[in-house]
PDB file of N, CA and C in Angstrom:
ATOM      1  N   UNK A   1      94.627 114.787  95.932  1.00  0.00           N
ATOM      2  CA  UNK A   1      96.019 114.659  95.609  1.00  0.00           C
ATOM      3  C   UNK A   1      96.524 113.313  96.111  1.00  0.00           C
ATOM      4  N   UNK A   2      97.426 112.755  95.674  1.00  0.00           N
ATOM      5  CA  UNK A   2      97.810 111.246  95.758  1.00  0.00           C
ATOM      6  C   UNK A   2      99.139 111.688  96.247  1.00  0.00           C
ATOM      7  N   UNK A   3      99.758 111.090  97.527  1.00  0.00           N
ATOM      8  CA  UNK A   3     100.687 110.916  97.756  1.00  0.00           C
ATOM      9  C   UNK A   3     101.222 109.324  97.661  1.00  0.00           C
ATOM     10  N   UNK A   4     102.693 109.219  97.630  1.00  0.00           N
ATOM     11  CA  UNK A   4     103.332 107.674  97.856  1.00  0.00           C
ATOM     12  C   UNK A   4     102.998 107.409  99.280  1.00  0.00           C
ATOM     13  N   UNK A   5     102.565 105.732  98.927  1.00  0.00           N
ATOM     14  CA  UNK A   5     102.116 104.835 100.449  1.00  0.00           C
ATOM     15  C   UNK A   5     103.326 104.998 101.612  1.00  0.00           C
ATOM     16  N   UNK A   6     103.384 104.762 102.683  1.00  0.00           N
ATOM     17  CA  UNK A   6     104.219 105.085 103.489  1.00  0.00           C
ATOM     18  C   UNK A   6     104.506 103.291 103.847  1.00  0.00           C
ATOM     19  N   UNK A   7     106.062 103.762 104.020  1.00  0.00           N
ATOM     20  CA  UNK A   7     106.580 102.684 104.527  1.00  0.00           C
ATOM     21  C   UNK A   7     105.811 101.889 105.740  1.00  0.00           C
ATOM     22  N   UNK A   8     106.473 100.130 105.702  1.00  0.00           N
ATOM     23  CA  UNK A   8     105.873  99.637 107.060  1.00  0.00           C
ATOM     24  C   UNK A   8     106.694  99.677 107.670  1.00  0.00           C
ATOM     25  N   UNK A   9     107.003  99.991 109.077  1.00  0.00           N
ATOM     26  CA  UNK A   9     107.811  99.988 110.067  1.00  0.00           C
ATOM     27  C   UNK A   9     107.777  98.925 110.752  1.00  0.00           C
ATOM     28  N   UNK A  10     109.089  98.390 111.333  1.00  0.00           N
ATOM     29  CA  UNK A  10     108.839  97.554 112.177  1.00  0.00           C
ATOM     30  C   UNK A  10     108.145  97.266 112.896  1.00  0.00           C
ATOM     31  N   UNK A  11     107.468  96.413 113.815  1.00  0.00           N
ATOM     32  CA  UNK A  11     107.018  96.174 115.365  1.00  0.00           C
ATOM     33  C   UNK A  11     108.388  97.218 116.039  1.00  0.00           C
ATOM     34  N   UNK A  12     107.344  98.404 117.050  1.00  0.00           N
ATOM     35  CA  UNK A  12     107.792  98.935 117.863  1.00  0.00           C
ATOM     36  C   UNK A  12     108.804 100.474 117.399  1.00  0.00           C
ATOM     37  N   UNK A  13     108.894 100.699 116.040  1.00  0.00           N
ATOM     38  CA  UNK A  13     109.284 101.623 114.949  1.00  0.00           C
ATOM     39  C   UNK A  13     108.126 102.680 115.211  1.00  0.00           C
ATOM     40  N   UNK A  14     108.329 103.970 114.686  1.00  0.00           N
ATOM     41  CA  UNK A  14     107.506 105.029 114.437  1.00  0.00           C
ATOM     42  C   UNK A  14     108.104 105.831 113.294  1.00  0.00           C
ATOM     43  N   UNK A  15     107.373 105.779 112.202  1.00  0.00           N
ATOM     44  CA  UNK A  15     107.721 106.735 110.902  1.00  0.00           C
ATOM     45  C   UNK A  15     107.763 108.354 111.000  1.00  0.00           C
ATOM     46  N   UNK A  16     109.038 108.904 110.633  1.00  0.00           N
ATOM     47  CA  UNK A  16     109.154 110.163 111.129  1.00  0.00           C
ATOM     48  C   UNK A  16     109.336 110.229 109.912  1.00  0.00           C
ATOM     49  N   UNK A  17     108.587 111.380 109.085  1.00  0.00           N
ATOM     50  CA  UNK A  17     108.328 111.449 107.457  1.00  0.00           C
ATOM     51  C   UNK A  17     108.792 113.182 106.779  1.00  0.00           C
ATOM     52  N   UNK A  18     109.885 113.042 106.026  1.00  0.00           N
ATOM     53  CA  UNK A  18     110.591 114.006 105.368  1.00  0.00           C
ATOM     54  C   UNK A  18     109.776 114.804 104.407  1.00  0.00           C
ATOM     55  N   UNK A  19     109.805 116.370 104.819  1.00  0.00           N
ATOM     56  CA  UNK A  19     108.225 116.858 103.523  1.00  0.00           C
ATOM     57  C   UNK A  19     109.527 117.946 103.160  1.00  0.00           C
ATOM     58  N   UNK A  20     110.735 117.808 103.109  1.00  0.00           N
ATOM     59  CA  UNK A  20     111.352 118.695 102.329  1.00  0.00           C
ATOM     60  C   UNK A  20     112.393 117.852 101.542  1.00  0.00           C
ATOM     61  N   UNK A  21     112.317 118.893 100.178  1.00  0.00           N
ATOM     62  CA  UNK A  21     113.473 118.092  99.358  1.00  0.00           C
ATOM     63  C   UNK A  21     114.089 118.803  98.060  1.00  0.00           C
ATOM     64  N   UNK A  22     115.537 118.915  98.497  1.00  0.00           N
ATOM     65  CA  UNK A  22     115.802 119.983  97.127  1.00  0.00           C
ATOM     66  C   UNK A  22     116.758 118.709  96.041  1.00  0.00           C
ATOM     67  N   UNK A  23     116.268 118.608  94.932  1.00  0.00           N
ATOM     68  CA  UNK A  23     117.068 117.980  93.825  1.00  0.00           C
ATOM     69  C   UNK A  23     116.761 116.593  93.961  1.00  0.00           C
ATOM     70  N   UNK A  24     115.556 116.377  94.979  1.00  0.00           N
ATOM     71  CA  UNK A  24     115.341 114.705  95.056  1.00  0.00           C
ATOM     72  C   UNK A  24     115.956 114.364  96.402  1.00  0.00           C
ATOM     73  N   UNK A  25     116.557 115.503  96.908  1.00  0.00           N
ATOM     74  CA  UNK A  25     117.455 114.749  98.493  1.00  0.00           C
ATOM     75  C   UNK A  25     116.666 114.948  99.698  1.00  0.00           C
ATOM     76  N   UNK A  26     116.367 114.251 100.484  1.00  0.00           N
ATOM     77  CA  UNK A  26     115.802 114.899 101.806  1.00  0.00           C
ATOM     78  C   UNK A  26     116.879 115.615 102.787  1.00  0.00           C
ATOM     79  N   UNK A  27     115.582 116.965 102.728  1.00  0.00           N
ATOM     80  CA  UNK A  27     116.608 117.910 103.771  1.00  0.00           C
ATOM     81  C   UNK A  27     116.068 117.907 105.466  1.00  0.00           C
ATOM     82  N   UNK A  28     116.460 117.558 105.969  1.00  0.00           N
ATOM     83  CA  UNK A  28     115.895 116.700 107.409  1.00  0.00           C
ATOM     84  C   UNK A  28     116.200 118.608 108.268  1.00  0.00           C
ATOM     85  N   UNK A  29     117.014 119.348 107.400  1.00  0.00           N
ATOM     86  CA  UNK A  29     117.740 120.318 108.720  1.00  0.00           C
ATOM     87  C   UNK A  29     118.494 120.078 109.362  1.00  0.00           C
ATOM     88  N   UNK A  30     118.402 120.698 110.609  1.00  0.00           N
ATOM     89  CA  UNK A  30     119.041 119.865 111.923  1.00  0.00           C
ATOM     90  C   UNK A  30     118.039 119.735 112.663  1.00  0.00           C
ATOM     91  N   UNK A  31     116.892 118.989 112.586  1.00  0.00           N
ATOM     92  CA  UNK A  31     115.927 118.478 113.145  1.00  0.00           C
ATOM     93  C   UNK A  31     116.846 117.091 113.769  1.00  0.00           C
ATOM     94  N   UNK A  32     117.212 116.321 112.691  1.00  0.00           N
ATOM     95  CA  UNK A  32     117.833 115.280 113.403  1.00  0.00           C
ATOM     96  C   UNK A  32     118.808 115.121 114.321  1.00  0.00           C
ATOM     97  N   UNK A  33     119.309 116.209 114.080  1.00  0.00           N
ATOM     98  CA  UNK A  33     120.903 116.787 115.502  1.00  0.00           C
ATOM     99  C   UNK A  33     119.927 116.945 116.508  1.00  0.00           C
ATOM    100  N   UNK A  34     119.044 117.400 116.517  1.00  0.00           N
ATOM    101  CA  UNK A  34     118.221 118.463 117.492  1.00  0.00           C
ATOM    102  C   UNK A  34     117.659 117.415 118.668  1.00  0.00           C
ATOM    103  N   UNK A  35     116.694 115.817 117.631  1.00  0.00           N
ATOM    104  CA  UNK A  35     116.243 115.073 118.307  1.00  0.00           C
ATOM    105  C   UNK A  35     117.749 114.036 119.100  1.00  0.00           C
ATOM    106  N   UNK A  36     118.388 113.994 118.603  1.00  0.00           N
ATOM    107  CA  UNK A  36     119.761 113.029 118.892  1.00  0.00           C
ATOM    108  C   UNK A  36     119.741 112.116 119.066  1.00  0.00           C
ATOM    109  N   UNK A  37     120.452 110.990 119.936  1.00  0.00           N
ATOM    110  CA  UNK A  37     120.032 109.439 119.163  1.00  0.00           C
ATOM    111  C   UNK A  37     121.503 109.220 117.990  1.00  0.00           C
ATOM    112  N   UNK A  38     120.738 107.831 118.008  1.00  0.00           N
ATOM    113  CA  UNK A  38     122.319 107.103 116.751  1.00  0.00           C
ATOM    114  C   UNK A  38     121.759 106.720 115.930  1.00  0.00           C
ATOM    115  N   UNK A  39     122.330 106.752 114.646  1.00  0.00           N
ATOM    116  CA  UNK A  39     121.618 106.088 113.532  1.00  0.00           C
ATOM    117  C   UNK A  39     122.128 104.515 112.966  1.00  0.00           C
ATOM    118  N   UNK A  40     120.983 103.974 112.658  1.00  0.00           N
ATOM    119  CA  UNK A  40     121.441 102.521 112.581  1.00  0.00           C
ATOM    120  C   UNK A  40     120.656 102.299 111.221  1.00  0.00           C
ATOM    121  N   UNK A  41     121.275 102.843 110.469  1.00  0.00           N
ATOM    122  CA  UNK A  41     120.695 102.717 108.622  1.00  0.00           C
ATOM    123  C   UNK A  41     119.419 103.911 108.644  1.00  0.00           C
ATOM    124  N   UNK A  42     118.825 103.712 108.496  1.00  0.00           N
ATOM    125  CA  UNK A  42     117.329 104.229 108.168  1.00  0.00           C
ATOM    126  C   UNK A  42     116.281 104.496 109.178  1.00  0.00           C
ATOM    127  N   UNK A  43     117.073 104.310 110.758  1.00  0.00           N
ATOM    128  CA  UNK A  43     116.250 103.714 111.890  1.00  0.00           C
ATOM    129  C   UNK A  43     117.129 105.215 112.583  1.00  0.00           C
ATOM    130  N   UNK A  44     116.506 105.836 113.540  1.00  0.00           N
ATOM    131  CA  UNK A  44     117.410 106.932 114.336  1.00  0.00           C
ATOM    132  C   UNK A  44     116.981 105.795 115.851  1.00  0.00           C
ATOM    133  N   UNK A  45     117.594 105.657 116.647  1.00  0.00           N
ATOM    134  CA  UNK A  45     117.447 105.262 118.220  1.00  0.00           C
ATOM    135  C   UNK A  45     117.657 106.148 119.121  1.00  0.00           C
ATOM    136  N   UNK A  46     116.994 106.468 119.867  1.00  0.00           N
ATOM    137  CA  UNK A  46     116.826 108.016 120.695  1.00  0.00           C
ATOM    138  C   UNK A  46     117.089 107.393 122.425  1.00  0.00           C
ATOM    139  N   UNK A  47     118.662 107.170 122.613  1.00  0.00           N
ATOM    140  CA  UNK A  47     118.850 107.360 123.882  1.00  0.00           C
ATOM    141  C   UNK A  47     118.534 106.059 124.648  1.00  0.00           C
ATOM    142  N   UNK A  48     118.292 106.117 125.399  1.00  0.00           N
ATOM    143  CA  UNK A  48     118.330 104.865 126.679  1.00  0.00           C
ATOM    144  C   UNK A  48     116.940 104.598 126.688  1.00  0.00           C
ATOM    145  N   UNK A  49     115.966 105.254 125.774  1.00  0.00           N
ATOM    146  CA  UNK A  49     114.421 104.890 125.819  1.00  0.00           C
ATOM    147  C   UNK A  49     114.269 103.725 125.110  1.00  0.00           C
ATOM    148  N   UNK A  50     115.205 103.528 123.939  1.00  0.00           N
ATOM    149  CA  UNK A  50     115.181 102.410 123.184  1.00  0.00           C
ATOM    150  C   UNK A  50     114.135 103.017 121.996  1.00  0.00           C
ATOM    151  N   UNK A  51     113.323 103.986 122.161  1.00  0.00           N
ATOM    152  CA  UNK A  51     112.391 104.866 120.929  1.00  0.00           C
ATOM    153  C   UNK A  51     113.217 104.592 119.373  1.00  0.00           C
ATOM    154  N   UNK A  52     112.847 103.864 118.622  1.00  0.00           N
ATOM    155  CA  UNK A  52     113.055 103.981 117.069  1.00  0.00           C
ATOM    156  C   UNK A  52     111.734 104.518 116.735  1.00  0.00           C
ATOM    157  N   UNK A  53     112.768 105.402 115.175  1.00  0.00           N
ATOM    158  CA  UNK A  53     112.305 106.334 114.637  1.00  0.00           C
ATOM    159  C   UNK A  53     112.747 106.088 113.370  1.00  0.00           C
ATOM    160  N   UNK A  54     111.884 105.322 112.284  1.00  0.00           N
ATOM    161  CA  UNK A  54     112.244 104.558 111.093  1.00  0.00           C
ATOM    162  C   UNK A  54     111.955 105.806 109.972  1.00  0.00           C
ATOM    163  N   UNK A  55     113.206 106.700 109.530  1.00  0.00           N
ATOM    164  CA  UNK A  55     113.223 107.924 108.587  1.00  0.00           C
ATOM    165  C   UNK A  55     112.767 107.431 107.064  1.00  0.00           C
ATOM    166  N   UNK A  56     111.114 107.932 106.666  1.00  0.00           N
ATOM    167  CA  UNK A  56     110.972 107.901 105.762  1.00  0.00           C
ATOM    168  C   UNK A  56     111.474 108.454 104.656  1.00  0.00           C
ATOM    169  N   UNK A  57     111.936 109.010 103.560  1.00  0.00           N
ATOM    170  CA  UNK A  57     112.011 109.475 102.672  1.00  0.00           C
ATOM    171  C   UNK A  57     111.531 109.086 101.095  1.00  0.00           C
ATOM    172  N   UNK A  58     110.723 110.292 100.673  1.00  0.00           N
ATOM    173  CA  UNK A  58     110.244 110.038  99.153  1.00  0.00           C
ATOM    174  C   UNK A  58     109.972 111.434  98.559  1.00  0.00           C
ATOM    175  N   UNK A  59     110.660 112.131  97.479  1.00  0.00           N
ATOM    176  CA  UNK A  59     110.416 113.101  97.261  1.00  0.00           C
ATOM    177  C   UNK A  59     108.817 113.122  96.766  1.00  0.00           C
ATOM    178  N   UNK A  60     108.092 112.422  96.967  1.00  0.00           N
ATOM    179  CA  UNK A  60     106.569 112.408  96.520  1.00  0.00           C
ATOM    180  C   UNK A  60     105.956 113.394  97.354  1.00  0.00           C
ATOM    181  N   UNK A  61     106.612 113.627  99.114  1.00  0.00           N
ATOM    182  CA  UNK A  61     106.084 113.893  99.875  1.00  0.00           C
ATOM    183  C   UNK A  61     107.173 115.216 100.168  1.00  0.00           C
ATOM    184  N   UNK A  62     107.424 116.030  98.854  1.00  0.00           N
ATOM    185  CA  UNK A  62     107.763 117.153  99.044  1.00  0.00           C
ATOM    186  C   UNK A  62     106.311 118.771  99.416  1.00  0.00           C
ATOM    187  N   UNK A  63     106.521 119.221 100.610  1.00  0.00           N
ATOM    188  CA  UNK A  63     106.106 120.135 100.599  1.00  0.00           C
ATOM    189  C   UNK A  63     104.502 119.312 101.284  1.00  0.00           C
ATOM    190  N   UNK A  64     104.295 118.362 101.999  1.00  0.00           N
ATOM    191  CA  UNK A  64     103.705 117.802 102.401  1.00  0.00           C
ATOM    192  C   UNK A  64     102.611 118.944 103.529  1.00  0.00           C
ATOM    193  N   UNK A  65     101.614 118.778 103.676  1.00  0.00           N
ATOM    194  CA  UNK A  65     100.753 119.890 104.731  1.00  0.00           C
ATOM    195  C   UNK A  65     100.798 118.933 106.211  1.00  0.00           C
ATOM    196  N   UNK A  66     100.829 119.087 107.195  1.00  0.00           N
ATOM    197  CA  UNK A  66     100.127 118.525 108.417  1.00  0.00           C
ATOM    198  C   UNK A  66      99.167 117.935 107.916  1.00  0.00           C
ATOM    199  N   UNK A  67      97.939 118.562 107.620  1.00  0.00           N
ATOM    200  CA  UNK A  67      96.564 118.065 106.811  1.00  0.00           C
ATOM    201  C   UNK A  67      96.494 116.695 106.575  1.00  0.00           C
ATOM    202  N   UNK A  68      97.702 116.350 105.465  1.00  0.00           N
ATOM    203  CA  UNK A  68      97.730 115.477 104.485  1.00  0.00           C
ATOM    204  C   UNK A  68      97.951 113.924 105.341  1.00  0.00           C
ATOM    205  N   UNK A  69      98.958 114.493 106.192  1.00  0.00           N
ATOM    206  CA  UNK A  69      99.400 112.950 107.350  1.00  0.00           C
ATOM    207  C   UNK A  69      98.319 112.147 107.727  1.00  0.00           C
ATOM    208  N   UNK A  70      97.398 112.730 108.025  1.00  0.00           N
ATOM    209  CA  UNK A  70      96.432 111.683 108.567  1.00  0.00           C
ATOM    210  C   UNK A  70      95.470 110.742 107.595  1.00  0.00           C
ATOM    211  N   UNK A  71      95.688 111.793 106.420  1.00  0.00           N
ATOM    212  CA  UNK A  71      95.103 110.564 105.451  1.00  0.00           C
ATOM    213  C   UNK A  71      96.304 110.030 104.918  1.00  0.00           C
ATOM    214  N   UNK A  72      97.561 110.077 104.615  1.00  0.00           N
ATOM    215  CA  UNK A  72      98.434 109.189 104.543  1.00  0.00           C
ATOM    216  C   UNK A  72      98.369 107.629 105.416  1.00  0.00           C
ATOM    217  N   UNK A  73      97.916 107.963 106.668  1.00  0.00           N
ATOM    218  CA  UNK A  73      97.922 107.212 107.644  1.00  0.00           C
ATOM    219  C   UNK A  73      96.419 106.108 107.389  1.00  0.00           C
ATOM    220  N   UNK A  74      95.739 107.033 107.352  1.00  0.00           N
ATOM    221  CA  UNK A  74      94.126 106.675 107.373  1.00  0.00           C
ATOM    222  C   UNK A  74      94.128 105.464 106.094  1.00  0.00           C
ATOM    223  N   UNK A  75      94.972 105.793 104.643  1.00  0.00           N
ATOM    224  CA  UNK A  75      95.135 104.906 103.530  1.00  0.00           C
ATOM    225  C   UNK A  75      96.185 103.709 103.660  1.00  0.00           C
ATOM    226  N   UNK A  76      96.861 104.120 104.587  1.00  0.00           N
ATOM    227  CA  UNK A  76      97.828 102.807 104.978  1.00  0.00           C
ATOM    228  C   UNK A  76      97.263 102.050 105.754  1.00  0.00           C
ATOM    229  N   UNK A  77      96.280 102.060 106.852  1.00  0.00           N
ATOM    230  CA  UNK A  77      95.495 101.095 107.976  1.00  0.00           C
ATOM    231  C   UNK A  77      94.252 100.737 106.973  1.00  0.00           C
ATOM    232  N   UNK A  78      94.078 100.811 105.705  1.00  0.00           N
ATOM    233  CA  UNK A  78      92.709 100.107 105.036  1.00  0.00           C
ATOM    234  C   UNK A  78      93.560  98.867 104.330  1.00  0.00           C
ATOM    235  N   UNK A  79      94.870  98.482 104.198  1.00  0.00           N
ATOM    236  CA  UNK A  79      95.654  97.786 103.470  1.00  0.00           C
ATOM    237  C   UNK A  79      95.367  96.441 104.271  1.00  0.00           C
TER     238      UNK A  79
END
């Protein structure tokens, strides 16, 4: 199965990747209340750690397995 390539993140970014989506929208939950932090576009910043967390979204990656992440990952580091 072919998923869409995953974004590049900044230097010092970590891709936190959306596998739900109703009508094309990503439904994050309240996962994102939950982790907290401010949002600065597309980037969540988590607190006084300075931790960015660059929010992917692509409904390609609806319904996504655990499984699948690491070869997402594994096909983005052969680039």
């Amino acid at each position: 199965m072919s998923f869409p390539g995953l974004p590049e993140p900044a230097p010092g970014e970590a891709l936190l990747v959306c596998t739900y989506y109703k009508d094309g929208k990503a439904l994050w939950g309240g996962l994102l209340n939950e982790i907290g932090g401010r949002r600065e576009g597309d980037v969540l910043v988590l607190g006084s750690s300075g931790v960015r967390l660059r929010l992917a979204e692509n409904h390609g990656w609806d319904h996504l397995y655990g499984g699948n992440v690491p070869a997402l990952c594994r096909a983005r580091s052969r680039r």
